[in-house]
C-alpha atoms as a PDB file:
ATOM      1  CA  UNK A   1       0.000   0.000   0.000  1.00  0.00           C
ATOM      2  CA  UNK A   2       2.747   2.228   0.732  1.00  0.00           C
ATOM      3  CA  UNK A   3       4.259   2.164  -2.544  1.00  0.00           C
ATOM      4  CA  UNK A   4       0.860   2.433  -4.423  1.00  0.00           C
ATOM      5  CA  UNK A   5       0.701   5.895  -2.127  1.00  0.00           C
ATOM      6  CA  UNK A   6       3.962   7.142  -2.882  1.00  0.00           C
ATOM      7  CA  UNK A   7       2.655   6.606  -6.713  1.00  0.00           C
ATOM      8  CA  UNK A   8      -0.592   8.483  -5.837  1.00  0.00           C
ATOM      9  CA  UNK A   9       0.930  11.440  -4.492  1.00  0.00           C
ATOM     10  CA  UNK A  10       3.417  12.361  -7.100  1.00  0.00           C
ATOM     11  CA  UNK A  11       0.032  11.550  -9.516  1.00  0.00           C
ATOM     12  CA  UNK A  12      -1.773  13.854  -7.647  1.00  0.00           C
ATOM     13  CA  UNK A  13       0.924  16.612  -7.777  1.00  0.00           C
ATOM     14  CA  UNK A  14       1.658  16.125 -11.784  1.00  0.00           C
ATOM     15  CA  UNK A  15      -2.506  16.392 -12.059  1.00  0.00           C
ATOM     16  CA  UNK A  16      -2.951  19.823 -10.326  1.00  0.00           C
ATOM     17  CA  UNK A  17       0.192  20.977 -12.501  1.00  0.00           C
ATOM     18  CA  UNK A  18       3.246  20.519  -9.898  1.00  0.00           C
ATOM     19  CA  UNK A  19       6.065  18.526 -10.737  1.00  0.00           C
ATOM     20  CA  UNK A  20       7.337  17.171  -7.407  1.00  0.00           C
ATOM     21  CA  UNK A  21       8.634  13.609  -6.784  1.00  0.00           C
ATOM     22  CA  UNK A  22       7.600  12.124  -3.472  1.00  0.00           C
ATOM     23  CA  UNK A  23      11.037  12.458  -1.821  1.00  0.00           C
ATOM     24  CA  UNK A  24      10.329  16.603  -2.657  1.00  0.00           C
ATOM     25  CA  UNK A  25       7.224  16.299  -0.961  1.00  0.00           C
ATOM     26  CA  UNK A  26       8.385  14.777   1.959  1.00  0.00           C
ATOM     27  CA  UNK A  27      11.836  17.208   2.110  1.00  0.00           C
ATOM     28  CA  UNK A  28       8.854  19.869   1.860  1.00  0.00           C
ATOM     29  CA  UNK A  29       6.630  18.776   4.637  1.00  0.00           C
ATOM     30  CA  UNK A  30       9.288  18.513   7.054  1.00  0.00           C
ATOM     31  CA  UNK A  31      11.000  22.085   5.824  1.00  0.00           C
ATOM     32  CA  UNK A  32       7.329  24.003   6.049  1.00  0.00           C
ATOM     33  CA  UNK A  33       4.187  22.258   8.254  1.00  0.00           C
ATOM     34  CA  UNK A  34       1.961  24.221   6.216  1.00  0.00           C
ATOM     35  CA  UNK A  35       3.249  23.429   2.668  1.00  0.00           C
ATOM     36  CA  UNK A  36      -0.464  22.142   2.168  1.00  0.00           C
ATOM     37  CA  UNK A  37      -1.565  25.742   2.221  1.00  0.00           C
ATOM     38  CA  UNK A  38       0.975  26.791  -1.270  1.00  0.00           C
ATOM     39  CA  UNK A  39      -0.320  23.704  -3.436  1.00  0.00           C
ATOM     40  CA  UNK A  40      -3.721  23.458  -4.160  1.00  0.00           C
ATOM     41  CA  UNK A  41      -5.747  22.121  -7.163  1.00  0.00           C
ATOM     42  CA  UNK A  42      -9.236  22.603  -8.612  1.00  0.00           C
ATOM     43  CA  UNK A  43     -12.382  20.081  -8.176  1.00  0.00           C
ATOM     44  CA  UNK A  44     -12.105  18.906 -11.581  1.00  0.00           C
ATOM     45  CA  UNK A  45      -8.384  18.027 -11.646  1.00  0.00           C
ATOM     46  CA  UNK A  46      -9.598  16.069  -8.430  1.00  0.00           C
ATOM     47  CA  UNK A  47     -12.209  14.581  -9.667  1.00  0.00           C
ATOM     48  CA  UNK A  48      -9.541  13.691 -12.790  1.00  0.00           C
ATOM     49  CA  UNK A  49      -7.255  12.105  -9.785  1.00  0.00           C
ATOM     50  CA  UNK A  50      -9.925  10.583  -8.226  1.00  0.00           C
ATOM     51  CA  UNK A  51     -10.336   8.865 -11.538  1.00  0.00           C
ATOM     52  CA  UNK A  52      -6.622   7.591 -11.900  1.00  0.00           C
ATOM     53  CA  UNK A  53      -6.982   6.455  -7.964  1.00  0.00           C
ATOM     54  CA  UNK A  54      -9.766   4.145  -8.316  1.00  0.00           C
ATOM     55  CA  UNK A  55      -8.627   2.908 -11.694  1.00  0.00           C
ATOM     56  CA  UNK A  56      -4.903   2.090 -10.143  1.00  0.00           C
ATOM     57  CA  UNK A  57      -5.571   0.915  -7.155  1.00  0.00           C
ATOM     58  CA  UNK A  58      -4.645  -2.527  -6.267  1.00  0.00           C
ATOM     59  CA  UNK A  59      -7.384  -2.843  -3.910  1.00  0.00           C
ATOM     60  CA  UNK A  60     -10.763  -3.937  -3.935  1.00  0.00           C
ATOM     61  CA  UNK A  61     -13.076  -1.259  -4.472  1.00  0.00           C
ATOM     62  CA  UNK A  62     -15.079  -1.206  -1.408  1.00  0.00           C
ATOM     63  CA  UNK A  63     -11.774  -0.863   0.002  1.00  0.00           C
ATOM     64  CA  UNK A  64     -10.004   1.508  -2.362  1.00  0.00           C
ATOM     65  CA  UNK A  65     -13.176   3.747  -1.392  1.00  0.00           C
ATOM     66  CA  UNK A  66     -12.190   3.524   2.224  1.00  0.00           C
ATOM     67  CA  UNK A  67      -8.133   4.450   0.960  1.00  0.00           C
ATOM     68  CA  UNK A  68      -9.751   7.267  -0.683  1.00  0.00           C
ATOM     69  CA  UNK A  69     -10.953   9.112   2.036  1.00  0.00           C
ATOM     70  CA  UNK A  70      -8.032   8.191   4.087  1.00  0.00           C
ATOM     71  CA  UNK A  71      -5.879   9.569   1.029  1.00  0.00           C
ATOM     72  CA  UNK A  72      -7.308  12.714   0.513  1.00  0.00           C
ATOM     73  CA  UNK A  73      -7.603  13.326   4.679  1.00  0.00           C
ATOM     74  CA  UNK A  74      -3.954  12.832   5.013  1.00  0.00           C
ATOM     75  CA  UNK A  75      -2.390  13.919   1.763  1.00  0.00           C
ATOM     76  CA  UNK A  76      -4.728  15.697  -0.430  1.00  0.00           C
ATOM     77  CA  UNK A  77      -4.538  19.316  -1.631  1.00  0.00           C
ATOM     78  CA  UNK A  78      -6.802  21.598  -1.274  1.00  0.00           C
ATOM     79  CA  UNK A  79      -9.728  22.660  -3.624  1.00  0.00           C
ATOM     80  CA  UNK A  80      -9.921  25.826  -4.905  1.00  0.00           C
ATOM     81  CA  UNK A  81     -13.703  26.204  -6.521  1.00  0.00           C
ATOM     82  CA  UNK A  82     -12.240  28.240  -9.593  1.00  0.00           C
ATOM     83  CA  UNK A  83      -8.783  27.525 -11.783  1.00  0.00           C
ATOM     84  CA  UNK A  84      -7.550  31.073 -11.432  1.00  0.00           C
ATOM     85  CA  UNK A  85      -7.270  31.325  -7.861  1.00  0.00           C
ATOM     86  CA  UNK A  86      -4.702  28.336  -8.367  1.00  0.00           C
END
């Protein structure tokens, strides 16, 4: 599961138009707590995400459903309702 994550977050970063590798993303959370706050991305490239999660996954889905929410509680960006707030 771990490594299907590490996939998932660089996926989610090269979706919302970022191009950070997972190690950056860690080197960034423990350099700024509130990184979160710079990197956001809009409901549609989440919903595209969402998309690429559920088809990758190498869960069940009733499970991947429950990795989801778990994903997107831990490591997702946040939404910003229109692109050019981004």
């Amino acid at each position: 599961m771990k490594k299907f994550y590490k996939k998932a977050i660089e996926k989610m970063f090269q979706v919302a138009g970022y191009s950070f590798t997972y190690d950056e993303v860690v080197r960034l959370s423990k350099e700024d707590p509130e990184w979160f706050r710079t990197y956001t991305m809009t409901r549609e490239q989440e919903d595209k995400f969402k998309e690429w999660f559920f088809s990758n996954s190498p869960h069940n889905p009733r499970h991947t459903k429950v990795m989801w929410g778990l994903f997107i509680l831990d490591y997702g960006l946040m939404i910003k309702e229109n692109s050019e707030e981004q």
